[in-house]
C-alpha atoms as a PDB file:
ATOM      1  CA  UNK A   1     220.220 186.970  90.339  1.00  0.00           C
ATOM      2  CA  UNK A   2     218.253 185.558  87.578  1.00  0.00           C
ATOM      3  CA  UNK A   3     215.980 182.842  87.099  1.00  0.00           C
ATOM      4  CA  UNK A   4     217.531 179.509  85.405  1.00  0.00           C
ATOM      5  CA  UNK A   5     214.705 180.151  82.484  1.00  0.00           C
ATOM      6  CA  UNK A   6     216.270 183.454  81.761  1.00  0.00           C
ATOM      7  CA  UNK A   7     220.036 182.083  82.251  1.00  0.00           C
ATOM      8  CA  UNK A   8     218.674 179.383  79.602  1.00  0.00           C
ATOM      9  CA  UNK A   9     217.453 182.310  77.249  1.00  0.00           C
ATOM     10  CA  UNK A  10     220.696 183.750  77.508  1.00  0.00           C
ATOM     11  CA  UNK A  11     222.726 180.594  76.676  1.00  0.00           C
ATOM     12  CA  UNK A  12     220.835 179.875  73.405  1.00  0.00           C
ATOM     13  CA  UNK A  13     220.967 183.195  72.787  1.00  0.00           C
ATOM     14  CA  UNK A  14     224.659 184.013  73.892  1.00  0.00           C
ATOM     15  CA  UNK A  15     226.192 180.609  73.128  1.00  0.00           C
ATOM     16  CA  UNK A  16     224.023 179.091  70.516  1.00  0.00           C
ATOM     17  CA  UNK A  17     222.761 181.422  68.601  1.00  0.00           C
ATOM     18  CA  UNK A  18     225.555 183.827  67.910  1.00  0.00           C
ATOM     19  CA  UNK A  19     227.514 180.699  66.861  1.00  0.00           C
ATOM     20  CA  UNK A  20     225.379 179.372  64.167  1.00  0.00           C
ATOM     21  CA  UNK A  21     223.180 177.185  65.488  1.00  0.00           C
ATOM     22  CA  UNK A  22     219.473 177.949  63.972  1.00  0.00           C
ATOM     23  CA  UNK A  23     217.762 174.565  64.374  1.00  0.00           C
ATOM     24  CA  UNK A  24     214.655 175.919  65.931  1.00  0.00           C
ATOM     25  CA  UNK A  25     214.297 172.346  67.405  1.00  0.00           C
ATOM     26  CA  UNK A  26     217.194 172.084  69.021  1.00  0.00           C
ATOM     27  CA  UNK A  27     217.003 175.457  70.307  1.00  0.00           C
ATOM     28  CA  UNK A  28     213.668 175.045  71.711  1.00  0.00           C
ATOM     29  CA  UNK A  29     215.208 171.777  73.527  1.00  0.00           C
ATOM     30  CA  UNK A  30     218.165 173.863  74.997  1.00  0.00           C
ATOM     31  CA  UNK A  31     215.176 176.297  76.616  1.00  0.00           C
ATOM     32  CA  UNK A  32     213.529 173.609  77.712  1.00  0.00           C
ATOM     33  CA  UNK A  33     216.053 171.290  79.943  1.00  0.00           C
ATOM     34  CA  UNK A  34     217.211 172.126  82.802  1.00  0.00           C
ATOM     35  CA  UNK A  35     221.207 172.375  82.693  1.00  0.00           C
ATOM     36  CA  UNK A  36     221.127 173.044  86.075  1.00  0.00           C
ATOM     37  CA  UNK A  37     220.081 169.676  87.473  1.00  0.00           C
ATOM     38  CA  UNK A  38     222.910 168.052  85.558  1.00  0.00           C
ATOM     39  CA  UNK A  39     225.744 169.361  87.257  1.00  0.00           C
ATOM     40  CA  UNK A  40     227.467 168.754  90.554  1.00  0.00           C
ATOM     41  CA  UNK A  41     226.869 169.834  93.748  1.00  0.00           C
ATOM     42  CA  UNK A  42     227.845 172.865  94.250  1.00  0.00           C
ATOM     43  CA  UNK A  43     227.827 173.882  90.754  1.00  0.00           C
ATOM     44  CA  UNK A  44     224.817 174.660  90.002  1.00  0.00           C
ATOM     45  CA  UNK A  45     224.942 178.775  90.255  1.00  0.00           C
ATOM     46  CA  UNK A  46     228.112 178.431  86.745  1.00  0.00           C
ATOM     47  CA  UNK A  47     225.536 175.697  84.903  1.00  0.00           C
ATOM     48  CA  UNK A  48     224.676 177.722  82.005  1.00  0.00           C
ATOM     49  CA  UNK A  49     229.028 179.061  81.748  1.00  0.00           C
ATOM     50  CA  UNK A  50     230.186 178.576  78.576  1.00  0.00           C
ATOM     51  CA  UNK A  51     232.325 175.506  79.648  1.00  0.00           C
ATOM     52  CA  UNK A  52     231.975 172.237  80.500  1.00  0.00           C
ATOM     53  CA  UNK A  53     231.646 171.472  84.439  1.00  0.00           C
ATOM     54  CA  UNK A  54     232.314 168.713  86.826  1.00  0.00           C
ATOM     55  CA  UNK A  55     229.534 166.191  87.364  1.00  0.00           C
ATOM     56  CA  UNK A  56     231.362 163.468  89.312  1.00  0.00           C
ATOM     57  CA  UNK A  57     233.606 160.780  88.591  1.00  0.00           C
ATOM     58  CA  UNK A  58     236.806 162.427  87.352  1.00  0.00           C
ATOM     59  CA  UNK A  59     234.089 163.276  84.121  1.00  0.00           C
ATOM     60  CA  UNK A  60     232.364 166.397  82.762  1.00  0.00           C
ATOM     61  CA  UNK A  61     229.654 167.378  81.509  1.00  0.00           C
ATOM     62  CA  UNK A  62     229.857 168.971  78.249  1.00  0.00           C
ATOM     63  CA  UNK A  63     229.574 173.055  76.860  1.00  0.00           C
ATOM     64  CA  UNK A  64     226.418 173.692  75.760  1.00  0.00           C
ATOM     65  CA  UNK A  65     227.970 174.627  72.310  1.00  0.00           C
ATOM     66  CA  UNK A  66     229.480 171.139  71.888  1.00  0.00           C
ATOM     67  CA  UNK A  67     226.114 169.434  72.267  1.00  0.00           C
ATOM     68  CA  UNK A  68     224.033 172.045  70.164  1.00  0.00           C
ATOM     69  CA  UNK A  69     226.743 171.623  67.407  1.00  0.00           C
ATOM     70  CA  UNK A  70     226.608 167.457  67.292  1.00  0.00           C
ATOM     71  CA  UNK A  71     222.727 167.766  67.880  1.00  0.00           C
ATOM     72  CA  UNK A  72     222.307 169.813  65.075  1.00  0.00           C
ATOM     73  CA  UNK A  73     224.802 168.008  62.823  1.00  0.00           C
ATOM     74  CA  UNK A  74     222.639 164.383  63.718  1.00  0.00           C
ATOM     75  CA  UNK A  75     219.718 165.767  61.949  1.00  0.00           C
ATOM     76  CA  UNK A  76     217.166 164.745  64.452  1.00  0.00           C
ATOM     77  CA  UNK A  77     213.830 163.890  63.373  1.00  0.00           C
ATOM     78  CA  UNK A  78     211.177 162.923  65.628  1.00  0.00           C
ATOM     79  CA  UNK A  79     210.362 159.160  64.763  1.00  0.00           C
ATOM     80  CA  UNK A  80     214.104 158.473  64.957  1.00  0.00           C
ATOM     81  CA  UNK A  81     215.710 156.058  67.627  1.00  0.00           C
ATOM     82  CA  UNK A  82     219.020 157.401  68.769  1.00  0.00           C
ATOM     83  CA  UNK A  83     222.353 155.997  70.096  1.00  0.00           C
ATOM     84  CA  UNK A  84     224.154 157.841  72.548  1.00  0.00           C
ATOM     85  CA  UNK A  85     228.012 156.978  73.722  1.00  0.00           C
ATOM     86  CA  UNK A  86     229.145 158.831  76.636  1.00  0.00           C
ATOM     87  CA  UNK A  87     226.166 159.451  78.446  1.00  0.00           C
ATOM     88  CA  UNK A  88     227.803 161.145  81.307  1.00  0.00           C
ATOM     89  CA  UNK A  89     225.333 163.212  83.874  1.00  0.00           C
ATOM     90  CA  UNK A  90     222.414 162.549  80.963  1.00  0.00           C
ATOM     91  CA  UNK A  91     222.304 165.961  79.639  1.00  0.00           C
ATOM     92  CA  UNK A  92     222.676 165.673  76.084  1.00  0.00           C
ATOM     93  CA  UNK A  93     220.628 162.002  75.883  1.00  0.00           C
ATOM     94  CA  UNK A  94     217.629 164.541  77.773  1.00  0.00           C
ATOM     95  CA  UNK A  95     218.240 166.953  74.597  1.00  0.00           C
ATOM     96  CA  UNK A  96     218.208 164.781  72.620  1.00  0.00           C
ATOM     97  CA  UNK A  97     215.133 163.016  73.694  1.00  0.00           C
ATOM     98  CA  UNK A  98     213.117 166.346  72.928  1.00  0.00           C
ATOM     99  CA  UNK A  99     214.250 165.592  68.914  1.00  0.00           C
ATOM    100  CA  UNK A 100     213.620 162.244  68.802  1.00  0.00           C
ATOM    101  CA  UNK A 101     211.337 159.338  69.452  1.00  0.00           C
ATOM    102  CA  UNK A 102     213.751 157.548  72.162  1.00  0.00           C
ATOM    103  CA  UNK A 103     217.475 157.881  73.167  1.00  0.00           C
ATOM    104  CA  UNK A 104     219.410 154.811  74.377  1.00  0.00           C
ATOM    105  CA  UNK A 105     222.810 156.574  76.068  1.00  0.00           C
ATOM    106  CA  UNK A 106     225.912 154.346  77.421  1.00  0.00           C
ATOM    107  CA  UNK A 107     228.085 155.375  80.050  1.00  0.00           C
ATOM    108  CA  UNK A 108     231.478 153.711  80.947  1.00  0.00           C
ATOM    109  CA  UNK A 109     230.900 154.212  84.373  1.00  0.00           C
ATOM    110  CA  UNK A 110     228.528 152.596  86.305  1.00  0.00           C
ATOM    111  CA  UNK A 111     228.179 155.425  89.050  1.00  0.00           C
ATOM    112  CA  UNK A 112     227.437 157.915  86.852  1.00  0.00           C
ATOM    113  CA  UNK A 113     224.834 155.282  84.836  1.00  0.00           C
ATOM    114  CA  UNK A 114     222.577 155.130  87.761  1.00  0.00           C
ATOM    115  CA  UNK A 115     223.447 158.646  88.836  1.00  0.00           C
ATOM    116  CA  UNK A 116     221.950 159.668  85.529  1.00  0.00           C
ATOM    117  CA  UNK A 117     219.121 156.915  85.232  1.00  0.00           C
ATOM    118  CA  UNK A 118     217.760 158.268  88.447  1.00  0.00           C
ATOM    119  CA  UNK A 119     217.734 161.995  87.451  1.00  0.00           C
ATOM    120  CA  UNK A 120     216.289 161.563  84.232  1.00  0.00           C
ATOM    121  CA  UNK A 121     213.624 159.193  86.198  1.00  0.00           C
ATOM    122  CA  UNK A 122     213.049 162.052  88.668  1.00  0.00           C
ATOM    123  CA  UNK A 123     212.577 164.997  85.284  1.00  0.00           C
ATOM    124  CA  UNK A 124     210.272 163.042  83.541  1.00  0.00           C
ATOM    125  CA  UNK A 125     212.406 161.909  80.394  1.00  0.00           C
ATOM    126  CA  UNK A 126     210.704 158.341  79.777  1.00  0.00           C
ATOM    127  CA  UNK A 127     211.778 157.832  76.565  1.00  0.00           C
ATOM    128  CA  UNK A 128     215.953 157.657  77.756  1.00  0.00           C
ATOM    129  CA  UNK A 129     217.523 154.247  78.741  1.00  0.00           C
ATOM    130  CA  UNK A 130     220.871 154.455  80.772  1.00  0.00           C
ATOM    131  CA  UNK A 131     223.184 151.426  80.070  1.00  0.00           C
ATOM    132  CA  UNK A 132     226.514 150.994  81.265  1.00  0.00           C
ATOM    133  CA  UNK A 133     228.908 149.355  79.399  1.00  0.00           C
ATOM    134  CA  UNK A 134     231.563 149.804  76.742  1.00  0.00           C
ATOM    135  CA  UNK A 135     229.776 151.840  74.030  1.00  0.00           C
ATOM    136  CA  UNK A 136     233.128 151.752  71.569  1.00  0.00           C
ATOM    137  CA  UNK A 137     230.510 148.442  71.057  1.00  0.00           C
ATOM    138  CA  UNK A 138     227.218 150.227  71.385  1.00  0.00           C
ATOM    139  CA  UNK A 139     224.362 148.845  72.300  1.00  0.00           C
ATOM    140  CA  UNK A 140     223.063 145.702  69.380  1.00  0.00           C
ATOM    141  CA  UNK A 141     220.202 144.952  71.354  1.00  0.00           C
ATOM    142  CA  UNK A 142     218.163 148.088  70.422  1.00  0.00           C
ATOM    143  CA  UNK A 143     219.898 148.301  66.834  1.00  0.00           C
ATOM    144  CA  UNK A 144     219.619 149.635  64.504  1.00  0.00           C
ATOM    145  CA  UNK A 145     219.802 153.332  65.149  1.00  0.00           C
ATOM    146  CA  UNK A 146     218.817 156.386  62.835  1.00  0.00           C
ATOM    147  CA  UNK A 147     221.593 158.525  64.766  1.00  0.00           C
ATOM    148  CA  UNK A 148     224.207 157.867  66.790  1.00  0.00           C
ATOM    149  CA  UNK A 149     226.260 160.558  68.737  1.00  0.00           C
ATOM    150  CA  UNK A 150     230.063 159.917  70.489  1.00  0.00           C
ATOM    151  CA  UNK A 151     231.263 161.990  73.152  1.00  0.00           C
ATOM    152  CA  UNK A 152     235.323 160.771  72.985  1.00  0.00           C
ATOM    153  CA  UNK A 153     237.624 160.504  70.311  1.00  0.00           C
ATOM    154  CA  UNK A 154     238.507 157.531  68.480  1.00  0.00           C
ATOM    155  CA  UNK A 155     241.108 156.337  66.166  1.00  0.00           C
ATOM    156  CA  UNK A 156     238.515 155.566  63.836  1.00  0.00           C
ATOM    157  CA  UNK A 157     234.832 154.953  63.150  1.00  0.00           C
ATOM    158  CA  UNK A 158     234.070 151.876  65.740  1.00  0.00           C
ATOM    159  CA  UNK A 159     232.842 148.727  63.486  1.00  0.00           C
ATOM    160  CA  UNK A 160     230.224 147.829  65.699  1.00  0.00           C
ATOM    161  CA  UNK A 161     228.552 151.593  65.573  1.00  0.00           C
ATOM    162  CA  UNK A 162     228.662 151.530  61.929  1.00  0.00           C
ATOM    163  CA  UNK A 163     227.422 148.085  61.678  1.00  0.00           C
ATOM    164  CA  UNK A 164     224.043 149.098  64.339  1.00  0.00           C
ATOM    165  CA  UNK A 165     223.358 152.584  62.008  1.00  0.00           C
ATOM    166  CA  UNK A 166     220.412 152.221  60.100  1.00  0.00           C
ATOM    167  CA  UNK A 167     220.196 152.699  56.286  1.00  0.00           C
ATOM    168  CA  UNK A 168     220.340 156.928  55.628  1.00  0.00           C
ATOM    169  CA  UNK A 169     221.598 156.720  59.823  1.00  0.00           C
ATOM    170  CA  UNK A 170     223.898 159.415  60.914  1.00  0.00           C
ATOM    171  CA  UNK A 171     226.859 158.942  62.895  1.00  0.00           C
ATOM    172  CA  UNK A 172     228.634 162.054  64.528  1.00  0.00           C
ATOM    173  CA  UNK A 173     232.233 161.223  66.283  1.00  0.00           C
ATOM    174  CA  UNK A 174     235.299 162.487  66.498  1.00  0.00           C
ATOM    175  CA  UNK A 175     237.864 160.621  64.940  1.00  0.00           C
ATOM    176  CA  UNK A 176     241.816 161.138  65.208  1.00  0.00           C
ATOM    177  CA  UNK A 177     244.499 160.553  67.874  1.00  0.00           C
ATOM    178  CA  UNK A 178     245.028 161.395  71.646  1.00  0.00           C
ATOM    179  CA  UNK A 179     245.562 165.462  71.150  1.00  0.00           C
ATOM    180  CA  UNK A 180     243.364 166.344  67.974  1.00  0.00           C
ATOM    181  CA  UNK A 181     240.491 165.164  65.839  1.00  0.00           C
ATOM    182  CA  UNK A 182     237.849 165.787  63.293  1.00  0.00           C
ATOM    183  CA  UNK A 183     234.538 165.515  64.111  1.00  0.00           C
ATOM    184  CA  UNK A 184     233.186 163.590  61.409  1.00  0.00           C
ATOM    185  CA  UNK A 185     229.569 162.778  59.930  1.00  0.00           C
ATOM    186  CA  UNK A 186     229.034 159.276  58.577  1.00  0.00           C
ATOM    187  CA  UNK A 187     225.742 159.031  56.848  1.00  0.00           C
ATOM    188  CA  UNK A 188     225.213 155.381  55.996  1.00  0.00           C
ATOM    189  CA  UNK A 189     223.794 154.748  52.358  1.00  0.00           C
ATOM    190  CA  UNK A 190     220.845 152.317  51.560  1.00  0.00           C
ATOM    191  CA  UNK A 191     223.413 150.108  49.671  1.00  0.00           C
ATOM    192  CA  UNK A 192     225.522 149.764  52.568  1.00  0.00           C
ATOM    193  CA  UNK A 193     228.346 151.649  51.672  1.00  0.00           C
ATOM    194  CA  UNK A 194     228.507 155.355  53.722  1.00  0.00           C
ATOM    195  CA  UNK A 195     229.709 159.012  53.218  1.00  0.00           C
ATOM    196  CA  UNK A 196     231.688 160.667  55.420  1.00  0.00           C
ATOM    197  CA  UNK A 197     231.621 164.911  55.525  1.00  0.00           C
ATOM    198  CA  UNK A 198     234.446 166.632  57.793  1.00  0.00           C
ATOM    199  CA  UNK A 199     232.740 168.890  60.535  1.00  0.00           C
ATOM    200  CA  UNK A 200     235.937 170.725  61.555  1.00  0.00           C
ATOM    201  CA  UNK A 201     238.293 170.257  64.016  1.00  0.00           C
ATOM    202  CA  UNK A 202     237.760 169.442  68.022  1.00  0.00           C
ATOM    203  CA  UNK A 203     239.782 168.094  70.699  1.00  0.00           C
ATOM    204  CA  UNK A 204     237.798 165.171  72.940  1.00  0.00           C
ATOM    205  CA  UNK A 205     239.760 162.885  75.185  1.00  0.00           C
ATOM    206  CA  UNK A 206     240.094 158.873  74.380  1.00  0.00           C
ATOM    207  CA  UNK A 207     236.921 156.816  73.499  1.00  0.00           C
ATOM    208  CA  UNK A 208     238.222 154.350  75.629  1.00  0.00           C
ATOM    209  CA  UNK A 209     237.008 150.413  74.837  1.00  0.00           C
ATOM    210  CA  UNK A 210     237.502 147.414  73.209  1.00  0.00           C
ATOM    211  CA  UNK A 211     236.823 149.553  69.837  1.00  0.00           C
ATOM    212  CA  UNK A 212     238.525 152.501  70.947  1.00  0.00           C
ATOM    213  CA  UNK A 213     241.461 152.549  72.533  1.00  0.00           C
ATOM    214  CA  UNK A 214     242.430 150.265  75.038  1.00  0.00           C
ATOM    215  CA  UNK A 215     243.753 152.747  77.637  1.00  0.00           C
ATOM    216  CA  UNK A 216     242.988 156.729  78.073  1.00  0.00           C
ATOM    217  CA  UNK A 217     242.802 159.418  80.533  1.00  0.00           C
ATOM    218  CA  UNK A 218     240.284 160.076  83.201  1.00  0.00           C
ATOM    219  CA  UNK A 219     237.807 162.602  82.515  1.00  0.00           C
ATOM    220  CA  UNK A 220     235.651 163.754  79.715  1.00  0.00           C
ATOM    221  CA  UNK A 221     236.856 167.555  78.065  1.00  0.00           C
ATOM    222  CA  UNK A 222     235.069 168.901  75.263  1.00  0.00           C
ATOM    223  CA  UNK A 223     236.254 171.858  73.065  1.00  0.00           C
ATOM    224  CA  UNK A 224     234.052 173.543  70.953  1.00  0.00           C
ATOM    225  CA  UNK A 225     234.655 172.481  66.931  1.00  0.00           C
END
């Protein structure tokens, strides 16, 4: 059997790589964490499978491709300060805090908030804050963020992100109904106004909140754009 380190080489290179993703930093961040501590009991021998896995909760945690795609489509930099909905198990706020300066990730569910605060405790990721809470609202107190990444779909862009992105921030979400979105880019201009570039389409379930919708199914499924 081989070594997590090699099943991680063979993800980026498997998954990643022969995909499109080239971002050397983001690669090097997918080498780097360990997927394997992110999953469910049980499940950690099918952590590096090329679909998203149970981590507890009725929720998922996401395919590697999903979170290299939105990573790479934030445009991480390292002084930025980064909003995370969705936070699930705390895999992608851990890549994520390997491109950036600090990661502030909200998770619907309180369980899996503390499940996630202690793991990334235990790893070493200082520079992640768990919150639970609604994040169709975000999270004002730390706004405003350079990048901000959803993991559900919404109807549309949430107010409240829009309002906490910083001047030349970049928001990645999916936006469209219950069965099918597009997983959009909104880059906020200094002026205030923003542009928004299409990404493709992906299929997330509800961003469920008080700017999302107001009801949705249990569990978290990501499809690769």
């Amino acid at each position: 059997m081989t070594s997590p380190d090699e099943q991680r080489a063979a993800m980026v290179r498997n998954q990643l790589l022969a995909r499109g993703v080239i971002d050397t930093a983001v690669l090097s961040a997918f080498r780097a964490v360990p997927r394997e501590r992110f999953v469910a009991e049980g499940q950690q021998r099918r952590a590096y499978e090329d679909h998203p896995l149970p981590i507890g909760s009725g929720q998922t945690i996401s395919q590697p491709y999903v979170v290299a795609f939105m990573a790479e489509a934030m445009e991480l930099q390292p002084p930025d300060h980064v909003l995370e909905v969705g936070a699930g198990s705390g895999y992608a706020a851990a890549i994520f805090s390997r491109l950036a300066r600090d990661v502030i990730a909200v998770e619907r569910y309180p369980e899996l908030a503390e499940a996630a605060r202690a793991l990334l405790a235990e790893l070493g990721y200082d520079n992640v804050r768990i919150v639970a809470g609604d994040g169709s609202l975000g999270f004002p107190d730390e706004a405003p963020y350079d990048a901000i990444c959803v993991s559900a779909g919404a109807p549309d862009v949430p107010p409240a992100l829009l309002e906490q992105l910083a001047p030349d921030g970049r928001l990645v979400l999916p936006v469209g109904d219950a069965e099918s979105q597009r997983l959009v880019r909104v880059r906020r201009r200094p002026d205030g106004s923003d542009r928004r570039d299409d990404l493709g389409s992906v299929r997330f379930v509800p961003l469920v909140g008080e700017q999302g919708w107001r009801r949705g199914r249990r569990g978290r499924h990501h499809q690769e754009p």
